[in-house]
C-alpha atoms as a PDB file:
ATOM      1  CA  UNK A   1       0.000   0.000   0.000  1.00  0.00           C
ATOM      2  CA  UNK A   2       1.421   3.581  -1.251  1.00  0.00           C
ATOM      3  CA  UNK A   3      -0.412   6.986   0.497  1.00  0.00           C
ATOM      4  CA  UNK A   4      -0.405   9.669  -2.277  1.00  0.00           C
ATOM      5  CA  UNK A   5       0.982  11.598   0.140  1.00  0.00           C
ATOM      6  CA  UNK A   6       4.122  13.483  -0.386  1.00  0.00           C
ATOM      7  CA  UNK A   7       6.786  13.712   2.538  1.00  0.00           C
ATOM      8  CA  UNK A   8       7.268  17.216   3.196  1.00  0.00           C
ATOM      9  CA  UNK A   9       9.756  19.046   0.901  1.00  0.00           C
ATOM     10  CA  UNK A  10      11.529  20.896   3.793  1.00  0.00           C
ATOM     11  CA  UNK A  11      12.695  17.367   5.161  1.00  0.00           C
ATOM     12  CA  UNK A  12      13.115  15.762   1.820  1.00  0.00           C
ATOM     13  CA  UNK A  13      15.184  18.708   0.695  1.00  0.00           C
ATOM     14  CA  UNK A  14      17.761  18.129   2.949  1.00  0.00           C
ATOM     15  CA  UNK A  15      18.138  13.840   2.780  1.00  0.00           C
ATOM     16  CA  UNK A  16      21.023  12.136   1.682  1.00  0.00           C
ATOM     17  CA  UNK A  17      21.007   8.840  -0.268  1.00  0.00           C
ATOM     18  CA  UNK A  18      20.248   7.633  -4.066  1.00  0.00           C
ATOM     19  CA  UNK A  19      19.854   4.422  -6.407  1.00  0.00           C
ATOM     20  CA  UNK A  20      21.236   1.053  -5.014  1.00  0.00           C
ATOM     21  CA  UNK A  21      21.453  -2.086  -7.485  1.00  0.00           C
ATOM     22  CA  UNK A  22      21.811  -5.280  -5.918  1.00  0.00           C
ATOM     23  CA  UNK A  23      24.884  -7.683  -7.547  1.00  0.00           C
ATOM     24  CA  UNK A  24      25.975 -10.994  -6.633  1.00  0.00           C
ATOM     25  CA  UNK A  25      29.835 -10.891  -6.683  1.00  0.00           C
ATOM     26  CA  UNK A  26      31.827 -13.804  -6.410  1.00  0.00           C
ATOM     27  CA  UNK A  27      35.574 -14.337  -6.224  1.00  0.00           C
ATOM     28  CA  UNK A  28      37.208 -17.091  -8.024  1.00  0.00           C
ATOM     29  CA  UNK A  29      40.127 -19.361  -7.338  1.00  0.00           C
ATOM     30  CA  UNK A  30      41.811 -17.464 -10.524  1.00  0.00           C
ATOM     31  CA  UNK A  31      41.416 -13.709  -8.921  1.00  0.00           C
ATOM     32  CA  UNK A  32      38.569 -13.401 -11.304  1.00  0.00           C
ATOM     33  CA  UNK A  33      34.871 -12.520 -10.177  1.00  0.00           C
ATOM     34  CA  UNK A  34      31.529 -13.948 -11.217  1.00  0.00           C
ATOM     35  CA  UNK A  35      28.725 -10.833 -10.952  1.00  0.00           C
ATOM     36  CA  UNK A  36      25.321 -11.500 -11.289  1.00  0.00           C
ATOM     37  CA  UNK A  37      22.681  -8.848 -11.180  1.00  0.00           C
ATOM     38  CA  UNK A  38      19.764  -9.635  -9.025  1.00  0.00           C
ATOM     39  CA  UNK A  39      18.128  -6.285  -9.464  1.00  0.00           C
ATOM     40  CA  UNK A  40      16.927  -5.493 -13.116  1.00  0.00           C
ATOM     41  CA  UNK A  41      15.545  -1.728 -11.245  1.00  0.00           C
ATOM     42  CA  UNK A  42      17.392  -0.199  -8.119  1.00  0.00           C
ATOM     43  CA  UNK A  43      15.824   0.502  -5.316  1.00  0.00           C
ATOM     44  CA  UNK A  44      16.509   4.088  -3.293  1.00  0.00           C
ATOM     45  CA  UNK A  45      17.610   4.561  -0.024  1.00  0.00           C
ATOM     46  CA  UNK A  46      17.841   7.843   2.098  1.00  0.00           C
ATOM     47  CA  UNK A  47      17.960   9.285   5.498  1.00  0.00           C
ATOM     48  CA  UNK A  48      16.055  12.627   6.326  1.00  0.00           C
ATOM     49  CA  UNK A  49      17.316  13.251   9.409  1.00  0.00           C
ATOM     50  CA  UNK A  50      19.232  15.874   8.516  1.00  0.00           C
ATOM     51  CA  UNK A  51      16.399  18.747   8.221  1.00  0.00           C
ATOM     52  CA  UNK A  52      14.570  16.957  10.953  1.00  0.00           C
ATOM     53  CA  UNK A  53      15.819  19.022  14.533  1.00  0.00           C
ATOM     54  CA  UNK A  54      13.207  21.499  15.939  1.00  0.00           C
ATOM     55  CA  UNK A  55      10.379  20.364  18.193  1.00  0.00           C
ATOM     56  CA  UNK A  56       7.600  21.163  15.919  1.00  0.00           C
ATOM     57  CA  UNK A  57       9.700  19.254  13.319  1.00  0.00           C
ATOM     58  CA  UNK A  58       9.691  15.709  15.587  1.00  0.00           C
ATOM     59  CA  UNK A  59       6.517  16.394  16.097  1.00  0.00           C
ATOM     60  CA  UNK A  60       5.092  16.399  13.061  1.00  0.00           C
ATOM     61  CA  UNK A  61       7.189  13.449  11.845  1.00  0.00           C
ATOM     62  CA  UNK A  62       6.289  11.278  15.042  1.00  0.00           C
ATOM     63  CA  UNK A  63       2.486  12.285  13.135  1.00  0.00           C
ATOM     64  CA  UNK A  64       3.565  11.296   9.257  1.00  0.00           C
ATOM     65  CA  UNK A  65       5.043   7.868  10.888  1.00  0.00           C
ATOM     66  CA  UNK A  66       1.959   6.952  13.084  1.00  0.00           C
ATOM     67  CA  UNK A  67      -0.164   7.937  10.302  1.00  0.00           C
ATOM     68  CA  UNK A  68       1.897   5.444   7.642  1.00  0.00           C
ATOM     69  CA  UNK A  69       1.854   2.519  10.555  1.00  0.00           C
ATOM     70  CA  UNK A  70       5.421   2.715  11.090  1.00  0.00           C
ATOM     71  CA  UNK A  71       6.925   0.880   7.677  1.00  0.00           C
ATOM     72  CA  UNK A  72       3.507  -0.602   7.080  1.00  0.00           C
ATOM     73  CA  UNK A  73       2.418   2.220   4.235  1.00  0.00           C
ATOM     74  CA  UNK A  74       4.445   3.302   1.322  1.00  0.00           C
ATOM     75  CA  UNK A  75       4.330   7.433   0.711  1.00  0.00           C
ATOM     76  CA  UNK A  76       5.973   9.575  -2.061  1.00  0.00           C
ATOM     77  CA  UNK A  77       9.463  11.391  -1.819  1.00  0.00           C
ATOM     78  CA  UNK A  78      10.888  14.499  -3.879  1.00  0.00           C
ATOM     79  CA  UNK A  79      14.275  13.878  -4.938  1.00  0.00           C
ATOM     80  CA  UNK A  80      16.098  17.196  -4.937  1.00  0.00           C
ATOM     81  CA  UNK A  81      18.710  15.843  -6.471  1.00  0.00           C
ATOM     82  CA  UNK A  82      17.039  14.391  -9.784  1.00  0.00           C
ATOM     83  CA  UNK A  83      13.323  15.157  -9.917  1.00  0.00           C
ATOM     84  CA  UNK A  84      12.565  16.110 -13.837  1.00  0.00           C
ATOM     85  CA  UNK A  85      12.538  14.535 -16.939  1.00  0.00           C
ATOM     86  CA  UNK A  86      15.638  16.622 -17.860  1.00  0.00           C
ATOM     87  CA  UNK A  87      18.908  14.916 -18.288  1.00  0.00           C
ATOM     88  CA  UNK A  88      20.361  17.219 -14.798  1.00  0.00           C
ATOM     89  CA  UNK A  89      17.266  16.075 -13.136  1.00  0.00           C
ATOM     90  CA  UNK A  90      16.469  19.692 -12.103  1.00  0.00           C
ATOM     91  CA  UNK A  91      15.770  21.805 -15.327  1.00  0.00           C
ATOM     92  CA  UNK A  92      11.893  21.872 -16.297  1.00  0.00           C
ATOM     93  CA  UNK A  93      10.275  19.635 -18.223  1.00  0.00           C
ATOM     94  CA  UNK A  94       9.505  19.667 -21.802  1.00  0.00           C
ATOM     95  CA  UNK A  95       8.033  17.194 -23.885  1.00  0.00           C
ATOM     96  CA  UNK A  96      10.410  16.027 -25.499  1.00  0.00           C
ATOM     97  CA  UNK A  97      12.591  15.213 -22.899  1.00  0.00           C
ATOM     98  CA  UNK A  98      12.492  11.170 -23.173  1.00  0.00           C
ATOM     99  CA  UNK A  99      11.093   8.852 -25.947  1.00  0.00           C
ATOM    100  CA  UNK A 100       8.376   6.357 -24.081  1.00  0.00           C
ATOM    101  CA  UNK A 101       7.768   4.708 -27.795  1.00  0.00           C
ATOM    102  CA  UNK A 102       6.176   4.397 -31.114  1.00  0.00           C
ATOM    103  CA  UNK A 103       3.331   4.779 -32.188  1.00  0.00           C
ATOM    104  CA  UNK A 104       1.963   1.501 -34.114  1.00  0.00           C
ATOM    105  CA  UNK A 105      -2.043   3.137 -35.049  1.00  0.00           C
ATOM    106  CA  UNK A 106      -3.258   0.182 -31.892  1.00  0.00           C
ATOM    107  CA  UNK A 107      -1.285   0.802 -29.217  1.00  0.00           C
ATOM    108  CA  UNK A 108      -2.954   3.531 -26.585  1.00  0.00           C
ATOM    109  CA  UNK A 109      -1.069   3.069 -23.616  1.00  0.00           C
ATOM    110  CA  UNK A 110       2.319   3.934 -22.948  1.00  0.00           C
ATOM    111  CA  UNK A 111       4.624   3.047 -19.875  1.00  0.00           C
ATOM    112  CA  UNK A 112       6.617   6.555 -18.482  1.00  0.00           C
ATOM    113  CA  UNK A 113      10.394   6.045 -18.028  1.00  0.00           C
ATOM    114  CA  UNK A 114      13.493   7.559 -18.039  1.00  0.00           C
ATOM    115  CA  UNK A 115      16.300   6.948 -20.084  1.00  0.00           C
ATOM    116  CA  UNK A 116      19.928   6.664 -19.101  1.00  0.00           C
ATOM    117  CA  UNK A 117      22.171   6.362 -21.811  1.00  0.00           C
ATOM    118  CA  UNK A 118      26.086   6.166 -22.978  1.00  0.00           C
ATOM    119  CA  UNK A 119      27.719   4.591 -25.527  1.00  0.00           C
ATOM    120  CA  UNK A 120      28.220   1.321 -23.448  1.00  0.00           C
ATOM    121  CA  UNK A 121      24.449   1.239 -23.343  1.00  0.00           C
ATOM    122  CA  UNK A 122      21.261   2.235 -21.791  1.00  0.00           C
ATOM    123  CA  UNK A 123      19.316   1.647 -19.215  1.00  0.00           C
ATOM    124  CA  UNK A 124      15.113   2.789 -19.327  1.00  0.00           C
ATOM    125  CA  UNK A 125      13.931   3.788 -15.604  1.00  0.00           C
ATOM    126  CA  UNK A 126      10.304   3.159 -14.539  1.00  0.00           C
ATOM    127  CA  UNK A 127       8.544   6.121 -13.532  1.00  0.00           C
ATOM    128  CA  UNK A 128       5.131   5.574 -12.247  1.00  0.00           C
ATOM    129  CA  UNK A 129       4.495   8.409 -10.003  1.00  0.00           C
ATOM    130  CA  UNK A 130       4.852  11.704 -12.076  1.00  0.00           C
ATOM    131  CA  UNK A 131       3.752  14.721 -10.422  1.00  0.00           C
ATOM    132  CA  UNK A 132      -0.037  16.156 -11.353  1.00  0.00           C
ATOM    133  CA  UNK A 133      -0.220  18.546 -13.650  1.00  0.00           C
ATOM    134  CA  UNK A 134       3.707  18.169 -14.894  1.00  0.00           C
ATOM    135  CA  UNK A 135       3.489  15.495 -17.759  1.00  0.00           C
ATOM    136  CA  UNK A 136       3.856  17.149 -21.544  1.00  0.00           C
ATOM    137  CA  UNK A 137       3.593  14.735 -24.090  1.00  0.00           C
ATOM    138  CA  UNK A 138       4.838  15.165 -27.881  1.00  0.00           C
ATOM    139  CA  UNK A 139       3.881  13.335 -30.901  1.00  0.00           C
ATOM    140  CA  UNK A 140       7.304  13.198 -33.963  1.00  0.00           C
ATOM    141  CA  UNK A 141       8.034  16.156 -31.737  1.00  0.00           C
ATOM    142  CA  UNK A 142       4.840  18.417 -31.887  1.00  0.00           C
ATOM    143  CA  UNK A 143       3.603  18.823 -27.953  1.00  0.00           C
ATOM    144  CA  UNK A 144      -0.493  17.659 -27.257  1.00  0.00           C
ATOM    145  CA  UNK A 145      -2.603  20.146 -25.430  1.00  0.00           C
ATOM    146  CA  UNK A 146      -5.025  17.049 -24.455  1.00  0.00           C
ATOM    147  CA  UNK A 147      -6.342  14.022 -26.005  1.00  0.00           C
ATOM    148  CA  UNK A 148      -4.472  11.741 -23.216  1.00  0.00           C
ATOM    149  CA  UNK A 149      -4.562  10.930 -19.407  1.00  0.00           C
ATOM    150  CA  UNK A 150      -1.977  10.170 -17.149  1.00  0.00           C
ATOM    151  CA  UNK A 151      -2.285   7.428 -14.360  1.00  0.00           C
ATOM    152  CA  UNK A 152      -0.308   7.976 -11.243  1.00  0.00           C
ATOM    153  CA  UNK A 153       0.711   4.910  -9.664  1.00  0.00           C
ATOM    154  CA  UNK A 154       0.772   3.014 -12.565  1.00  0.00           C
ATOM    155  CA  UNK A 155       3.232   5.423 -14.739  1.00  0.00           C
ATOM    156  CA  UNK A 156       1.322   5.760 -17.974  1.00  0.00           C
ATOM    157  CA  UNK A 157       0.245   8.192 -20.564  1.00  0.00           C
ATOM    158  CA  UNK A 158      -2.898   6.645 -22.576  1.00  0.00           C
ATOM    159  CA  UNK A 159      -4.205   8.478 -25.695  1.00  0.00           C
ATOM    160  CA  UNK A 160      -7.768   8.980 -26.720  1.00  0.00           C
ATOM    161  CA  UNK A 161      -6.259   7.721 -30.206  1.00  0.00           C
ATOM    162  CA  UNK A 162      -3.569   5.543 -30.814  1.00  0.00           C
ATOM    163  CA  UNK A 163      -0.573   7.596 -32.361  1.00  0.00           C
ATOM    164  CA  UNK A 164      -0.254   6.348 -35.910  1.00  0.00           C
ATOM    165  CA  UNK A 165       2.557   3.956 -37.167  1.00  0.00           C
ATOM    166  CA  UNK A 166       6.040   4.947 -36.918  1.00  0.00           C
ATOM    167  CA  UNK A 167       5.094   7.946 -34.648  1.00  0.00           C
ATOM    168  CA  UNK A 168       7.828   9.066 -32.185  1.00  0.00           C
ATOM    169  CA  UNK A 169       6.253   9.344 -28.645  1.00  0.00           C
ATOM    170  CA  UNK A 170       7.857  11.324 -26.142  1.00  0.00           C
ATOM    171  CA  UNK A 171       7.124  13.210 -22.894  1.00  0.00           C
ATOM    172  CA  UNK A 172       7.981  15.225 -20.235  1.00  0.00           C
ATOM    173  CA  UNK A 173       7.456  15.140 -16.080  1.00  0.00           C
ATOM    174  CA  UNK A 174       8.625  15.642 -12.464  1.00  0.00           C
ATOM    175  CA  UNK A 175       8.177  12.883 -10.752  1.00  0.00           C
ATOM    176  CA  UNK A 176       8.143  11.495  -6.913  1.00  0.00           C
ATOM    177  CA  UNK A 177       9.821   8.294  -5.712  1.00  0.00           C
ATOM    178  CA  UNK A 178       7.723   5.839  -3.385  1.00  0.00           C
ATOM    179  CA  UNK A 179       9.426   4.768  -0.485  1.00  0.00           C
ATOM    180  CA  UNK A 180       8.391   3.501   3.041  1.00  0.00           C
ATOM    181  CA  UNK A 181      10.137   4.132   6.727  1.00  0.00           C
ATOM    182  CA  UNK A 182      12.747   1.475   6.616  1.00  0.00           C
ATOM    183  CA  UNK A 183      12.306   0.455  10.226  1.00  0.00           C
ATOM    184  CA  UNK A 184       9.182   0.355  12.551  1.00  0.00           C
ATOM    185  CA  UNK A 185      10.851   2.205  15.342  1.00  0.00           C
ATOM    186  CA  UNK A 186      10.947   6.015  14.884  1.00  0.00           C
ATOM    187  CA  UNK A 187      13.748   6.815  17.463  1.00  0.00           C
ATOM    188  CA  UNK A 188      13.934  10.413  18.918  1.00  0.00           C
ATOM    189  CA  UNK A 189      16.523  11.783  21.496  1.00  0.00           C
ATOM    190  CA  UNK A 190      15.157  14.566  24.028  1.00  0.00           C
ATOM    191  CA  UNK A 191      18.820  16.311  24.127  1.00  0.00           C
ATOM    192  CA  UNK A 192      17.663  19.334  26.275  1.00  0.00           C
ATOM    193  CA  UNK A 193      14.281  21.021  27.543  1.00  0.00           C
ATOM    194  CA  UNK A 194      13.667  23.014  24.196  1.00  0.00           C
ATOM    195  CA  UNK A 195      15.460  20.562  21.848  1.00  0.00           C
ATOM    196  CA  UNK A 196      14.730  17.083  20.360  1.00  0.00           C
ATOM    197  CA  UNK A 197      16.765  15.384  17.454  1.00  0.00           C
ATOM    198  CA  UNK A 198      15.920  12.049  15.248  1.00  0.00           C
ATOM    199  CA  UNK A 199      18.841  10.123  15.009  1.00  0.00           C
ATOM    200  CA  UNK A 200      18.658   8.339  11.723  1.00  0.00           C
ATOM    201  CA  UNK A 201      15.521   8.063   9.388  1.00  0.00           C
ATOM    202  CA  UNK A 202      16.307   5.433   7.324  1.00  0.00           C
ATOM    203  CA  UNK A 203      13.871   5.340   4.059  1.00  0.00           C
ATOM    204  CA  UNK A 204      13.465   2.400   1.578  1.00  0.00           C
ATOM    205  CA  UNK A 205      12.211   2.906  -2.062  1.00  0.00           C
ATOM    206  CA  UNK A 206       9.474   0.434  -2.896  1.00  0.00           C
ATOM    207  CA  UNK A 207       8.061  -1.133  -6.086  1.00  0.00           C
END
């Protein structure tokens, strides 16, 4: 279960983490190593305890926690470091920023990713909670003032018509990253009359 609730950006906007892949590595007998990737998609970790120190702060995070059941209930995170369709992650959207497919004159729906490319290869991101009211879509490059809708949660644009054959579909978003409270226990020091701090806040991104 994911709330469509966003963590607040003043506590977000000072978290520390990213992307984690998960690889088997194995040394051999010949100084060699056998990887294997278990993870085809990385999931996030962070910690927001860094913006979390005054006592209205703690308390309104000792709310957001109760209110998720601990790590019970997913909720949505802004990554300030990479938050936009645009290659820096920062810069607004436009929508042409990355190709989601093409059009085959059937086809509706279309899956919202991200792509990370270099000449070794490249790697397409799943994105399935853009922000509301962000996503631009262009058609061979010409951007849609409507004729499509945009499910959150699920990370698609669907069209009211299928784009014809051979039809370059591309689009443009800011998007959150679902994530839970890592750990059940929310752990608060009471450091002097007026002053609280949260030691670590451990977040886990979620599928």
């Amino acid at each position: 279960m994911i709330d469509d609730v966003r963590l607040p950006e003043n506590w977000s906007k000072g978290s520390s983490g990213g992307p984690a892949f998960l690889t088997d590595v194995v040394a051999l007998d010949s100084g060699d190593e056998d990887r294997e990737e278990r993870w085809e998609n990385p999931l996030a970790q962070y910690d927001i305890a860094h913006n979390v120190r005054t006592p209205a702060d703690i308390a309104s995070l000792r709310a957001f926690h109760r209110a998720r059941r601990g790590a019970s209930r997913g909720f949505l995170l802004k990554d300030w470091i990479e938050y936009t369709s645009a290659a820096d992650g920062q810069t607004a959207p436009t929508a042409t920023d990355q190709p989601i497919g093409t059009g085959d004159g059937v086809e509706t729906v279309f899956a919202i990713v991200k792509r990370y490319a270099d000449v070794g290869g490249l790697y397409d991101h799943p994105i399935r909670w853009p922000v509301t009211g962000t996503v631009v879509v262009a058609l061979d490059g010409v951007p849609q003032v409507g004729g499509f809708t945009v499910q959150r949660g699920d990370g698609t644009v669907t069209f009211a018509v299928a784009p014809g054959a051979g039809v370059a579909v591309t689009c443009g978003y800011e998007f959150d990253v679902p994530v839970r409270f890592t750990e059940d226990l929310l752990s608060v020091s009471w450091d002097t009359i007026n002053s609280r701090s949260a030691g670590s806040v451990p977040l886990q991104e979620v599928r």
